[in-house]
C-alpha atoms as a PDB file:
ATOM      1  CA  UNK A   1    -170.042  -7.964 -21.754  1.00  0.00           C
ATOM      2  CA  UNK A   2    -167.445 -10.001 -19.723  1.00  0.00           C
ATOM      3  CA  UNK A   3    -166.898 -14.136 -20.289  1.00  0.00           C
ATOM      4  CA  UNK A   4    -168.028 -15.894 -17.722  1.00  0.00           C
ATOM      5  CA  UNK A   5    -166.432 -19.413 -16.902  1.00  0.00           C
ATOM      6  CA  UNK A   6    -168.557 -22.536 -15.134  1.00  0.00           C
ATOM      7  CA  UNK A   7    -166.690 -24.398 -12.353  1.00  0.00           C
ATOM      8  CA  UNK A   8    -168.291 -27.527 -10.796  1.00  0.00           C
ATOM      9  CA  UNK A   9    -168.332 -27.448  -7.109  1.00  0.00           C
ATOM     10  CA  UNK A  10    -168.679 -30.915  -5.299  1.00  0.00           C
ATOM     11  CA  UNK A  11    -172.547 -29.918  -4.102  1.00  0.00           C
ATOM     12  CA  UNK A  12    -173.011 -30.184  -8.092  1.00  0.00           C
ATOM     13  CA  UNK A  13    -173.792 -27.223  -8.496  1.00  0.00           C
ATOM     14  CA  UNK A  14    -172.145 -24.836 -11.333  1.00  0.00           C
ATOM     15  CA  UNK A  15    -169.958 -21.895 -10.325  1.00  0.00           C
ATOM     16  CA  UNK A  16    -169.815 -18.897 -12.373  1.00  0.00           C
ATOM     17  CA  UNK A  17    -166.937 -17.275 -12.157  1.00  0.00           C
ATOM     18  CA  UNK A  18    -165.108 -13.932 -13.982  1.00  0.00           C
ATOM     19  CA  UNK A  19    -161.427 -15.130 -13.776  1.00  0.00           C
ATOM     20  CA  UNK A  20    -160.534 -16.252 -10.235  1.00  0.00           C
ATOM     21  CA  UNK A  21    -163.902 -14.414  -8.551  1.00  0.00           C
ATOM     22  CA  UNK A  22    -167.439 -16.320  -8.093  1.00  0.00           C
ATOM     23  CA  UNK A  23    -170.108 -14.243  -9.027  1.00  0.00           C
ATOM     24  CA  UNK A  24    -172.742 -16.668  -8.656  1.00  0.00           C
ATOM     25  CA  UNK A  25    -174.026 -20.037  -9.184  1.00  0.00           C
ATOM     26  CA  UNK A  26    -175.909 -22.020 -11.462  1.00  0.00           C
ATOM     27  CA  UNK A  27    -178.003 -24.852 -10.321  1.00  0.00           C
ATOM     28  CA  UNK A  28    -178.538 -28.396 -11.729  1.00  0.00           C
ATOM     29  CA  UNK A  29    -181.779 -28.204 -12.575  1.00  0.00           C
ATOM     30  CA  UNK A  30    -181.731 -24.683 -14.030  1.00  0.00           C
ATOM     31  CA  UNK A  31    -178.687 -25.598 -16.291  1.00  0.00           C
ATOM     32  CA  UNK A  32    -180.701 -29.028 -17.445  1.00  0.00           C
ATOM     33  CA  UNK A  33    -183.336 -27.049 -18.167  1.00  0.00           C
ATOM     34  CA  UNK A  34    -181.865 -24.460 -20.313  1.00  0.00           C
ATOM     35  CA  UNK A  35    -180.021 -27.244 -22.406  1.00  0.00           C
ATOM     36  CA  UNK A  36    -183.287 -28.822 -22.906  1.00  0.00           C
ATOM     37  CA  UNK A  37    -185.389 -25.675 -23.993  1.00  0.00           C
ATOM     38  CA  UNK A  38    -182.455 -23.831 -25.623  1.00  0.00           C
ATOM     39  CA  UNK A  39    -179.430 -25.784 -27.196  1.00  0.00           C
ATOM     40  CA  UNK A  40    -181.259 -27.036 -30.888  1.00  0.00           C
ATOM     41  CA  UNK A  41    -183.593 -25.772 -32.783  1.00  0.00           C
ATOM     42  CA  UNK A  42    -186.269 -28.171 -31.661  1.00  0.00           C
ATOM     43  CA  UNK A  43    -186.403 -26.448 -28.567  1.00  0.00           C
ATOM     44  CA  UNK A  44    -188.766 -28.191 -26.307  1.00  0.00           C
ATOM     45  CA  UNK A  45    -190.357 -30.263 -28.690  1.00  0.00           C
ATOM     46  CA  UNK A  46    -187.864 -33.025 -28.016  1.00  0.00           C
ATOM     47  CA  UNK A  47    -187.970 -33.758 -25.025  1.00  0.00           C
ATOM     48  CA  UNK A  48    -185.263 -36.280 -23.124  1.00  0.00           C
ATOM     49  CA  UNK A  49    -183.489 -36.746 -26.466  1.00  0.00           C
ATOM     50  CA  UNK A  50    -180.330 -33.979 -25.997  1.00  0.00           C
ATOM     51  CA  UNK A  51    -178.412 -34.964 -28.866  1.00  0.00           C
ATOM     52  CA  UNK A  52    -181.417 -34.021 -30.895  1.00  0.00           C
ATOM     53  CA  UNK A  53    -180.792 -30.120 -29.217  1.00  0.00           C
ATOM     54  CA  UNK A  54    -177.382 -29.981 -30.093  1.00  0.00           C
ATOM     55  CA  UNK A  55    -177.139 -31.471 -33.507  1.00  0.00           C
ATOM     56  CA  UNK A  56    -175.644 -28.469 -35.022  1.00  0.00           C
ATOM     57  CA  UNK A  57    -172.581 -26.473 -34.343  1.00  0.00           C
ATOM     58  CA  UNK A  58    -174.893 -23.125 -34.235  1.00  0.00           C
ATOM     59  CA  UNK A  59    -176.295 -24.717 -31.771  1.00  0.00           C
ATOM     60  CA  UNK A  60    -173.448 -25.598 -29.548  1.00  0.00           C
ATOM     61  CA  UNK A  61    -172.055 -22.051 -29.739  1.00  0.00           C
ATOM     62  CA  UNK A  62    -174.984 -20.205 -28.696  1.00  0.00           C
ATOM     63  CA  UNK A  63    -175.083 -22.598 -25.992  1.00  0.00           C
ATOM     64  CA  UNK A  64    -171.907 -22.389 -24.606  1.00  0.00           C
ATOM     65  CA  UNK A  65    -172.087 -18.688 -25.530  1.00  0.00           C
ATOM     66  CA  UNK A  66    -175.014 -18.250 -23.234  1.00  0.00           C
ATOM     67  CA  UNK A  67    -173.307 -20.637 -20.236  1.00  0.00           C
ATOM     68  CA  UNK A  68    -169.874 -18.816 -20.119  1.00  0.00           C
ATOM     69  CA  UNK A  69    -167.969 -21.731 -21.883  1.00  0.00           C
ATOM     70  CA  UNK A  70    -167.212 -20.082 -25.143  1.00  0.00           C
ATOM     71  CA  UNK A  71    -164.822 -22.054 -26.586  1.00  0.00           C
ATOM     72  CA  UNK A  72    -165.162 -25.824 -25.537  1.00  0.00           C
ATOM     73  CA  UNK A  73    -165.350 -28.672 -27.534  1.00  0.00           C
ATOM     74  CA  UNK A  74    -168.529 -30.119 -27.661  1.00  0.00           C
ATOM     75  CA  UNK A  75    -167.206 -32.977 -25.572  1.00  0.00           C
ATOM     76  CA  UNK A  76    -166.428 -30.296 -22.691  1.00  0.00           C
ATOM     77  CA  UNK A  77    -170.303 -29.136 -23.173  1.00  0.00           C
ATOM     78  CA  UNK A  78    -171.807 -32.768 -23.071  1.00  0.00           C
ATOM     79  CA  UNK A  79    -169.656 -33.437 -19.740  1.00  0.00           C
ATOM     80  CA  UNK A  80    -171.874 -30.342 -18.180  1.00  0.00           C
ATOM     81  CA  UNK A  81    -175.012 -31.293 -19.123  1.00  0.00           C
ATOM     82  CA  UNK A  82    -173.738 -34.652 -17.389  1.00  0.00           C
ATOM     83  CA  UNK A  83    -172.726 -33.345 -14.565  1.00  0.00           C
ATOM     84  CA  UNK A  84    -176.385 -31.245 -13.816  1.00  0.00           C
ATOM     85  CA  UNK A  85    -178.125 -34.645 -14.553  1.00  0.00           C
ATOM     86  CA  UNK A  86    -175.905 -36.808 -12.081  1.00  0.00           C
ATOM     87  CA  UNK A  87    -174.152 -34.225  -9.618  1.00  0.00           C
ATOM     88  CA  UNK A  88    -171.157 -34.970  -8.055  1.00  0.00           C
ATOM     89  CA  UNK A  89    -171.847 -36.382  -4.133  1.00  0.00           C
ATOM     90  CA  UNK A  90    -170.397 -34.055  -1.014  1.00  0.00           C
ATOM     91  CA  UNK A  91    -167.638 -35.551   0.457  1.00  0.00           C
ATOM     92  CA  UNK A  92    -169.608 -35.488   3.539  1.00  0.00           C
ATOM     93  CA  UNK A  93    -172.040 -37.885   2.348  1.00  0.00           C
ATOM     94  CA  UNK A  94    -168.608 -40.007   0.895  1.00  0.00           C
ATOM     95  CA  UNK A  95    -167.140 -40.127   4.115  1.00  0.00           C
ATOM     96  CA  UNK A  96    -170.059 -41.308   5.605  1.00  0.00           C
ATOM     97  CA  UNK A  97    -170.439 -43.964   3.412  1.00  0.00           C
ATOM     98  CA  UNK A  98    -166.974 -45.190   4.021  1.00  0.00           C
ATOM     99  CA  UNK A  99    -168.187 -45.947   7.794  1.00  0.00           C
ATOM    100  CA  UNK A 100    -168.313 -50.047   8.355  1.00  0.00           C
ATOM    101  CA  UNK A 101    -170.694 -51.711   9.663  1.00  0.00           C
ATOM    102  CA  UNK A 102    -169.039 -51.762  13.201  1.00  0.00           C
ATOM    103  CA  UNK A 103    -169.673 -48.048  13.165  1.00  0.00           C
ATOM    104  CA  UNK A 104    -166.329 -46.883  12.719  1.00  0.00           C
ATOM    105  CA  UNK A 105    -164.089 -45.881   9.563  1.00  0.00           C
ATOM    106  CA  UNK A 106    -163.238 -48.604   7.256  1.00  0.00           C
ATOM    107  CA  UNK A 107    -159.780 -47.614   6.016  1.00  0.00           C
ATOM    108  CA  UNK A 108    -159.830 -49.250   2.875  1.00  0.00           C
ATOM    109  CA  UNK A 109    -162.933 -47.627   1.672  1.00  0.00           C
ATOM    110  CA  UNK A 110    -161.350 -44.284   2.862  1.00  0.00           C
ATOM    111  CA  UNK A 111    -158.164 -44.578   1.479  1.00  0.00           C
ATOM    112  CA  UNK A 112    -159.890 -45.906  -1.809  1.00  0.00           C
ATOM    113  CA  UNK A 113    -161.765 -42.404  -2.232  1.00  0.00           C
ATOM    114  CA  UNK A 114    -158.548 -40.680  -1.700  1.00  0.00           C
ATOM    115  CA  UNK A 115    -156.282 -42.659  -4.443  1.00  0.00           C
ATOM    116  CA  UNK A 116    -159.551 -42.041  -6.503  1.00  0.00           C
ATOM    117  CA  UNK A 117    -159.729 -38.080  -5.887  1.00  0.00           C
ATOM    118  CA  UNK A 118    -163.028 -38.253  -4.951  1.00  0.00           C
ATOM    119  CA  UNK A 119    -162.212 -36.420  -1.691  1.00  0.00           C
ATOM    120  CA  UNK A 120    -159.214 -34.155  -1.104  1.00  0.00           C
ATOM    121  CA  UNK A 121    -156.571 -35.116   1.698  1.00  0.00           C
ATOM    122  CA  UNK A 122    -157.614 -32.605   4.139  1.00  0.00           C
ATOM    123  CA  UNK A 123    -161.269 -34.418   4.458  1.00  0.00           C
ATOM    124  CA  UNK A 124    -159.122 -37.609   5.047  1.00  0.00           C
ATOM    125  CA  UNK A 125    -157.638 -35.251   7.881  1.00  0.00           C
ATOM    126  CA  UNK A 126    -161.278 -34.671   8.746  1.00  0.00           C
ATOM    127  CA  UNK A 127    -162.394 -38.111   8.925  1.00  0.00           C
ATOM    128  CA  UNK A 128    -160.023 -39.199  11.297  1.00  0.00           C
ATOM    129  CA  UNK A 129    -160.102 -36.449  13.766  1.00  0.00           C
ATOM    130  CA  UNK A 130    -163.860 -36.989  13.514  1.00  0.00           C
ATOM    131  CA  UNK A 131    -163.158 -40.899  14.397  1.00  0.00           C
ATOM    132  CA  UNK A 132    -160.994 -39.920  17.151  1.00  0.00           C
ATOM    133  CA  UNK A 133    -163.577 -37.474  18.941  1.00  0.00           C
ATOM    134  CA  UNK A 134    -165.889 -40.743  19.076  1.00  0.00           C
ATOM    135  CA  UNK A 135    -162.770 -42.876  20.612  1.00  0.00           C
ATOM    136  CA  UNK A 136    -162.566 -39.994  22.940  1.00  0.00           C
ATOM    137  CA  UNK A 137    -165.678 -39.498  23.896  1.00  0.00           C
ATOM    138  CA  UNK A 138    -166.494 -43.429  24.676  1.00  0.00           C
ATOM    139  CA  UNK A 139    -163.087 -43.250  26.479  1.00  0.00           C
ATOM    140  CA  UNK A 140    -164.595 -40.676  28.507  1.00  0.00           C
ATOM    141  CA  UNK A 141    -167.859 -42.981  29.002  1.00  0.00           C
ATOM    142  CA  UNK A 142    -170.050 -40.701  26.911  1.00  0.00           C
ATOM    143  CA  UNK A 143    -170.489 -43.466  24.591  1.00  0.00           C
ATOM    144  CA  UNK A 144    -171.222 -47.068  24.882  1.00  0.00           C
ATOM    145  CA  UNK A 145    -169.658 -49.390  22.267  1.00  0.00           C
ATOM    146  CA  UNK A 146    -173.387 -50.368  20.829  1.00  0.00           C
ATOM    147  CA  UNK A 147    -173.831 -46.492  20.280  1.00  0.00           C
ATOM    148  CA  UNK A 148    -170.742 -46.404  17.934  1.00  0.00           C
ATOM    149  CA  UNK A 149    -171.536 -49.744  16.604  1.00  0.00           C
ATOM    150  CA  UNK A 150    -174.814 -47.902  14.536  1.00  0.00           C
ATOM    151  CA  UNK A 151    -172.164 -45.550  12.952  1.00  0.00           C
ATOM    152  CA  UNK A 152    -174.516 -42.483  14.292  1.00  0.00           C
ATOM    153  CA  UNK A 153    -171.957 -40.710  16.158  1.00  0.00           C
ATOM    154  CA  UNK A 154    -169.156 -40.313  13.660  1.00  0.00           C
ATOM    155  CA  UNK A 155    -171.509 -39.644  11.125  1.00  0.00           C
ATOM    156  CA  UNK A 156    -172.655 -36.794  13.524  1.00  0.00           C
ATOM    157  CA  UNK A 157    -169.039 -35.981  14.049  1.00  0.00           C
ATOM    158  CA  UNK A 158    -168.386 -35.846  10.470  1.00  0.00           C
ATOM    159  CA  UNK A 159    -171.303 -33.752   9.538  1.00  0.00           C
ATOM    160  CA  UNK A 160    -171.903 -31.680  12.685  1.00  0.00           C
ATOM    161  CA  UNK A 161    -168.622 -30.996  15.154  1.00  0.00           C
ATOM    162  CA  UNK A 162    -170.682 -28.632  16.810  1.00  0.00           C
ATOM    163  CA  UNK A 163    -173.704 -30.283  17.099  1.00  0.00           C
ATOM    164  CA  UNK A 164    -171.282 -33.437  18.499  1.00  0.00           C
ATOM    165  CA  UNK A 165    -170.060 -31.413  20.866  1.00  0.00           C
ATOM    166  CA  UNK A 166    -173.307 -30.285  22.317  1.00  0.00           C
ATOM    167  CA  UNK A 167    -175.028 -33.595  22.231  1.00  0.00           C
ATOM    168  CA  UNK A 168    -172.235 -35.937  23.056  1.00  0.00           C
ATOM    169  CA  UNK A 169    -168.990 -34.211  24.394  1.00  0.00           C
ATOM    170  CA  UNK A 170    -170.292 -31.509  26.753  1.00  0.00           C
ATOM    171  CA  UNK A 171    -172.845 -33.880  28.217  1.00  0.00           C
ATOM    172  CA  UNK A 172    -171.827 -36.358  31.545  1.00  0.00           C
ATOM    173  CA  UNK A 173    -170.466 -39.665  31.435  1.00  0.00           C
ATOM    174  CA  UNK A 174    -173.335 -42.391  30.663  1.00  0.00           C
ATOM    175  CA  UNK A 175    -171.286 -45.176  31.955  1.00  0.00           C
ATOM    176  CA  UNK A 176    -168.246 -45.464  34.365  1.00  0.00           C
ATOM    177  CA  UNK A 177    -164.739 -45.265  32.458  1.00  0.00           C
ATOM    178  CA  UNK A 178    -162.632 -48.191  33.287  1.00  0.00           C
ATOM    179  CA  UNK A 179    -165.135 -50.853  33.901  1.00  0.00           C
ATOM    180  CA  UNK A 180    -166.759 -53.427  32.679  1.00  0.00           C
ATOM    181  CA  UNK A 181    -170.396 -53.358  32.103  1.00  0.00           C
ATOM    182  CA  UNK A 182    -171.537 -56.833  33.326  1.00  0.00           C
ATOM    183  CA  UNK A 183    -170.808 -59.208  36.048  1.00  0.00           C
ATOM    184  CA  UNK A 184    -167.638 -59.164  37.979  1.00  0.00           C
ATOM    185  CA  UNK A 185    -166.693 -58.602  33.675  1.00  0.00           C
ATOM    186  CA  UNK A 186    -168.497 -61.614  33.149  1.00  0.00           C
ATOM    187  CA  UNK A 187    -170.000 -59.739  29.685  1.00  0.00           C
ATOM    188  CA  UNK A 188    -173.342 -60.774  30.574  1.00  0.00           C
ATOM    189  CA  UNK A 189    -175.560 -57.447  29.975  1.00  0.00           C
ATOM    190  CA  UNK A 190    -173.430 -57.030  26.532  1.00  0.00           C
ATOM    191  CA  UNK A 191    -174.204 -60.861  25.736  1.00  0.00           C
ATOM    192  CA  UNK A 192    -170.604 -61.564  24.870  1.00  0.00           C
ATOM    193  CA  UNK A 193    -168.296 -64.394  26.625  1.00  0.00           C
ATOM    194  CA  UNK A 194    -165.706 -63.187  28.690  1.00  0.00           C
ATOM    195  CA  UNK A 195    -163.400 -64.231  26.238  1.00  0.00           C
ATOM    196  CA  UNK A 196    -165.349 -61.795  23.145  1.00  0.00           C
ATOM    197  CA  UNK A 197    -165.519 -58.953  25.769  1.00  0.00           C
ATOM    198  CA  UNK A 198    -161.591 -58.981  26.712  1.00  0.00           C
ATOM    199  CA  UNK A 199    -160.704 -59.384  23.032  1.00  0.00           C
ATOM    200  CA  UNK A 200    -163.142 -56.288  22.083  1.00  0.00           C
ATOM    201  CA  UNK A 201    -161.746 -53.823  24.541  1.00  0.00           C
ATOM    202  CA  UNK A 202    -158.154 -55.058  23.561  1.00  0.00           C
ATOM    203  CA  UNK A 203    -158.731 -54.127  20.079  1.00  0.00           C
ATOM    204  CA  UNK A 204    -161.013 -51.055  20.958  1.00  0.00           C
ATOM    205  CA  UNK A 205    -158.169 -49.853  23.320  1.00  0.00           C
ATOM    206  CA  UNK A 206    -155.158 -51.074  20.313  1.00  0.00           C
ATOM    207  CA  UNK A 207    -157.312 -48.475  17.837  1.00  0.00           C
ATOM    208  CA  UNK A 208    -157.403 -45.478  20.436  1.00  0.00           C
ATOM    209  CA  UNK A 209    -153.348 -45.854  21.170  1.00  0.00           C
ATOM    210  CA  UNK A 210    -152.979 -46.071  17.197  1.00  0.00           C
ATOM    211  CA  UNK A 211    -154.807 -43.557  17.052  1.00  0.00           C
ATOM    212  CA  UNK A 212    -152.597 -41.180  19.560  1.00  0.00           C
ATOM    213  CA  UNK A 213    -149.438 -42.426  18.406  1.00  0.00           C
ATOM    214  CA  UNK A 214    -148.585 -42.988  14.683  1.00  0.00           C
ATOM    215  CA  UNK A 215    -145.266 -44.288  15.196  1.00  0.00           C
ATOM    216  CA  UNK A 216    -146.929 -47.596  17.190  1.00  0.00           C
ATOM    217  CA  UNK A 217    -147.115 -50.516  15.328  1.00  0.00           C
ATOM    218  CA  UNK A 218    -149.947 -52.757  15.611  1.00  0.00           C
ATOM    219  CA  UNK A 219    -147.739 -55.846  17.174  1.00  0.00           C
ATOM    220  CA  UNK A 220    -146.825 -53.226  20.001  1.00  0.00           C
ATOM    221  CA  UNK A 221    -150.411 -51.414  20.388  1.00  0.00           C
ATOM    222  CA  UNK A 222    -151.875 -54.694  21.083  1.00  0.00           C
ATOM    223  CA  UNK A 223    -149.509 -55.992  23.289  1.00  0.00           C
ATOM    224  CA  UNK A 224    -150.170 -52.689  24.988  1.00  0.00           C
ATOM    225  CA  UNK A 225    -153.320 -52.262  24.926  1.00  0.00           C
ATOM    226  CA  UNK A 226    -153.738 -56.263  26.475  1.00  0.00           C
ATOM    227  CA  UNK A 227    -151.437 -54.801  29.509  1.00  0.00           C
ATOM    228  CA  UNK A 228    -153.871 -52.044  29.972  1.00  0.00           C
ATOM    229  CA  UNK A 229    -157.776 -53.937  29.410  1.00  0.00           C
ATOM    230  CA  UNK A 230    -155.807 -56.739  31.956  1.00  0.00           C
ATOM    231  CA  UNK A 231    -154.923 -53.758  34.792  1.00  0.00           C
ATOM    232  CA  UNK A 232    -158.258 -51.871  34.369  1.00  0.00           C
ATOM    233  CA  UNK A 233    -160.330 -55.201  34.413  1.00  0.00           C
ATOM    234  CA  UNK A 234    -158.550 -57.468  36.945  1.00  0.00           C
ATOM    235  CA  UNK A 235    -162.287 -59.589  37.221  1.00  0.00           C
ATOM    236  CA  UNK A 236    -162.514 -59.851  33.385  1.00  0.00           C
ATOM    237  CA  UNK A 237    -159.337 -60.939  33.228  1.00  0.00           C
ATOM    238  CA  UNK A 238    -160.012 -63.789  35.522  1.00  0.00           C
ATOM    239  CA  UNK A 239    -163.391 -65.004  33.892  1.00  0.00           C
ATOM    240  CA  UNK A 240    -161.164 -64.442  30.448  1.00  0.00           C
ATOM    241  CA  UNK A 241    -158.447 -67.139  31.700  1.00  0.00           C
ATOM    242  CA  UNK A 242    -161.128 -69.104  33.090  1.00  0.00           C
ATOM    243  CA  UNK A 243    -163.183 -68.868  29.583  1.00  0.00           C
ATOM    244  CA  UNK A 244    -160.160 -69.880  27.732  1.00  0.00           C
ATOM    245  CA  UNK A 245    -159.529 -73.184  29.838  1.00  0.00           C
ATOM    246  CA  UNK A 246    -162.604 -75.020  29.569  1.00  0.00           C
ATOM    247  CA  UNK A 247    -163.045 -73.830  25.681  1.00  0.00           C
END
């Protein structure tokens, strides 16, 4: 009979595999439950107490015998029984919990899970391209900046790219690109001052050219991205000026 090996995948669940090829899979539960009826000679008579199932070495071998991991140290066997009792979370669900609460990625969370290995660098890939489809689509005026603000679109963007795509990119506009919502840019349906709306879209519009351009430095993209929010909004501009006198 061939050796079978366990893997841990990052659902938490337990591949089996014969060399380099899956065979199958082994799920949390399943593998808790065999420990717990199977591992010492107790059996299922002590319940919640696992050291009492694997007090002798007997033990441990048929267990690991049974599992595929002939040949680990008992510490080895311990860490999967661990493992099925507190699975490992999908970087999905990771990624989505290193969205701030303005909706968008907070970059010191993210880069934290990477230093830590908890995700691999091509989901830090992922996470920003999914970011970028939301500055794209509000660009585009498919989004409004209290939509992104409830972090529901790049969570859908990091979960679902198709589903984002349906729902949010392939649909019309919702708002026209280049304006202000508001009053001559006064801010007044957004309830920000003029100065709080100008400053917003400055650093809204500093993120997308970031974004598009790694070389820019952040001294450059906002002076940029100023020039721009100033030339698209000449009345928000104005009120902004105005605003900033009589503060």
């Amino acid at each position: 009979m061939p050796k079978l090996t366990l893997k841990c995948s990052a659902e938490g669940t337990h591949e089996a595999c014969d060399g380099d090829r899956k065979v199958g899979e082994i799920e949390n539960d399943h593998l808790y439950d065999y420990a717990m009826k199977h591992v010492g000679k107790e059996g299922p008579s002590a319940q919640g107490n696992l050291s009492a199932h694997v007090s002798g070495p007997d033990a441990y071998a048929t267990f690991a015998r049974e599992v595929g991991a002939e040949g680990r140290s008992k510490e080895e066997i311990r860490g999967l029984v661990t493992l099925a009792l507190h699975p490992l979370k999908a970087e999905v669900t990771l990624l989505a919990e290193a969205i701030g609460a303005d909706g968008r990625l907070d970059n010191t969370r993210l880069d934290a899970l990477d230093d830590s290995g908890k995700i691999g660098r091509s989901a830090w890939r992922r996470a920003k391209d999914a970011e970028q489809r939301v500055q794209n689509a509000f660009n585009r005026g498919q989004l409004t900046p209290a939509m992104i603000s409830t972090g529901a679109p790049l969570r859908l963007a990091l979960s679902d790219g198709p589903s984002f795509k349906a729902l949010i990119e392939d649909r019309p506009a919702i708002v026209k690109t280049n304006s202000i919502v508001g009053l001559g840019g006064s801010g007044s349906e957004t309830g920000e001052s003029p100065r709080q709306l100008f400053s917003r879209l400055v650093e809204e519009k500093k993120h997308a050219l970031m974004q598009t351009d790694g070389r820019l430095g952040e001294l450059e993209a906002h002076r940029k991205a100023g020039a721009l929010v100033a030339k698209e909004n000449p009345d928000l501009l104005k009120n902004y000026r105005s605003d900033a006198k009589s503060a």
